[in-house]
Protein backbone atom coordinates (compact mmCIF):
# COMPACT_ATOMS: atom_id res chain seq x y z
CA UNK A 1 14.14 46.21 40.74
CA UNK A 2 13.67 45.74 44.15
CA UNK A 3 10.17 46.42 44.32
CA UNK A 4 9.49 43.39 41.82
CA UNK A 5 7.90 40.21 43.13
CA UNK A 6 9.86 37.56 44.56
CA UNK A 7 10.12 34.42 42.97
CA UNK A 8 7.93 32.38 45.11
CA UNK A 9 4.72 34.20 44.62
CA UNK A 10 4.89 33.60 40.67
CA UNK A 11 1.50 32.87 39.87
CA UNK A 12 0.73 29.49 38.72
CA UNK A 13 1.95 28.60 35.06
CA UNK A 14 -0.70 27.91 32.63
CA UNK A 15 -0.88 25.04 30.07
CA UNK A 16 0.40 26.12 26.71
CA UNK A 17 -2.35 25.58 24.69
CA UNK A 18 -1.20 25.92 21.36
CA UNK A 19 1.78 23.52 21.95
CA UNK A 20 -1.30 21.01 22.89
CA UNK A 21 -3.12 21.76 19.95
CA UNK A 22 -0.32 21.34 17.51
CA UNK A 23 0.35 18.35 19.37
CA UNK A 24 -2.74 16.78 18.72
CA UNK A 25 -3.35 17.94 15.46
CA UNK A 26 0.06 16.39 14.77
CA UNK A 27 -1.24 12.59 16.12
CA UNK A 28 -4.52 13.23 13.91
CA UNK A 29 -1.88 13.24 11.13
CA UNK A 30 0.58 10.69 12.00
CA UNK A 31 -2.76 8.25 12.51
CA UNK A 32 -4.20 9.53 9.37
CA UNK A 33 -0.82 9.16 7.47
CA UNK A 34 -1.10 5.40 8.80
CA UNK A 35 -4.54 4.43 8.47
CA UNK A 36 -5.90 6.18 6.07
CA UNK A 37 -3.30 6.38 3.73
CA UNK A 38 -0.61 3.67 4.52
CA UNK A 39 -2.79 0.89 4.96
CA UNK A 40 -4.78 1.33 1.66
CA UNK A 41 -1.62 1.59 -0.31
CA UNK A 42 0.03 -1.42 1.45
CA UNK A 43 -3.10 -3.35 0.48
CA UNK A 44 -3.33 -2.04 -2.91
CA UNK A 45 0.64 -3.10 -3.05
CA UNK A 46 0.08 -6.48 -2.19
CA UNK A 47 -2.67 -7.12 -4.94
CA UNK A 48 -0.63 -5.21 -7.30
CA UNK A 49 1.99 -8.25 -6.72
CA UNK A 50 -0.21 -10.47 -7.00
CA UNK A 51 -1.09 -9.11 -10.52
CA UNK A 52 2.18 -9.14 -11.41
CA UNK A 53 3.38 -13.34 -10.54
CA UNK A 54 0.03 -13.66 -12.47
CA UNK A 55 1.42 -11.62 -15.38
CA UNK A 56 5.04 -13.35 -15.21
CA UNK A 57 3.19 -16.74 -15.00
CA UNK A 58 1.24 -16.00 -18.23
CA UNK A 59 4.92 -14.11 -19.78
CA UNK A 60 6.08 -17.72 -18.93
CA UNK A 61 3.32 -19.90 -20.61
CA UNK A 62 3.36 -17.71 -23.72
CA UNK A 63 7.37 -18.24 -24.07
CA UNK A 64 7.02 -21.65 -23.96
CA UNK A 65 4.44 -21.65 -26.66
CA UNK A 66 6.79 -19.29 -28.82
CA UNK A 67 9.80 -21.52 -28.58
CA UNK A 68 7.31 -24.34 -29.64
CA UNK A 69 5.83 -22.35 -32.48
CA UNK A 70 9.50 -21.87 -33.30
CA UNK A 71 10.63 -25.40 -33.25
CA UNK A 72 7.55 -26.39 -35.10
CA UNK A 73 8.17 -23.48 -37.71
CA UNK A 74 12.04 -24.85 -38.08
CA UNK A 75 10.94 -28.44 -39.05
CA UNK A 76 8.64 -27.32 -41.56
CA UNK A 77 11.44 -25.06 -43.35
CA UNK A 78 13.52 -28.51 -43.20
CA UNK A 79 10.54 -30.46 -44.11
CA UNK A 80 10.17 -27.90 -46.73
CA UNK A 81 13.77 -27.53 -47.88
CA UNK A 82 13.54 -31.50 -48.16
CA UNK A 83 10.71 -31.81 -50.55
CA UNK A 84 11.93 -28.79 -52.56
CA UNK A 85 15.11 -31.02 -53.15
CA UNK A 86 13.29 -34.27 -53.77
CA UNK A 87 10.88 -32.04 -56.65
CA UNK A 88 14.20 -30.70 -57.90
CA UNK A 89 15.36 -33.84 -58.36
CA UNK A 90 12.70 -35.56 -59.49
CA UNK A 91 11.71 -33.08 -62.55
CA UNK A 92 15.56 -32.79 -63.50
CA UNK A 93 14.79 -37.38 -63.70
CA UNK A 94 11.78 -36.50 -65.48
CA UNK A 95 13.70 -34.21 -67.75
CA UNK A 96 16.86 -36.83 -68.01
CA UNK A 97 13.71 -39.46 -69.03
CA UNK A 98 12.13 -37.04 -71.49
CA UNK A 99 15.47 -36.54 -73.31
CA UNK A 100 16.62 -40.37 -73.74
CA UNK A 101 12.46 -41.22 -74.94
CA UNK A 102 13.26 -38.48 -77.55
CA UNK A 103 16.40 -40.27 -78.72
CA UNK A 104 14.80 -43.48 -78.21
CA UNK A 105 12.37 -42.08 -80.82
CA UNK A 106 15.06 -40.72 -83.21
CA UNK A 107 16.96 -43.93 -83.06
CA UNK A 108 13.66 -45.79 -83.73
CA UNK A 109 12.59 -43.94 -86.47
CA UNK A 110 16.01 -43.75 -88.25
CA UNK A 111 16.01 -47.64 -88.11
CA UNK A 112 12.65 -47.76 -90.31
């Protein structure tokens, strides 16, 4: 032990390499990550939003147009319902009509 070197004549350190490499390769990543892959997707994210107020704007148009379908559809079924009731009771008049001309015939003819 004593014949080892003292301290000051270490020889001069040298650069660790590989912990430069790694370090590098590691920025090539991080900028990668960023630019070639964060970007793109934060673009593509933004028109996919886009898409998407479009889609709820159109969703919005075509429930309007259902509710008015449906309102129109509900006054026909009344409209419908009403003239069902006005034929109803105009062929039980008709038949109320047909029934006193019929005795209005009997009577007439039982007269003669």
């Amino acid at each position: 032990m004593l014949e080892s070197r003292p301290v000051a004549d270490r020889p001069r350190g040298t650069f660790p390499w590989l912990l430069i490499a790694a370090s590098t390769l590691l920025v090539v990543i991080v900028l990668y990550l960023f630019f070639g892959a964060y970007l793109p997707a934060k673009k593509r994210l933004v028109g996919l939003e886009a898409e998407l107020r479009d889609i709820y704007a159109r969703e919005a148009q075509l429930q309007t147009r259902v509710s008015r379908d449906a309102e129109r559809g509900k006054v026909r079924d009344q409209q419908l319902a009403a003239f069902t009731a006005e034929r109803d009771a105009l062929a039980k008049r008709v038949e109320e009509l047909e029934r006193e001309l019929a005795a209005a015939r009997r009577g007439g003819r039982s007269r003669r």
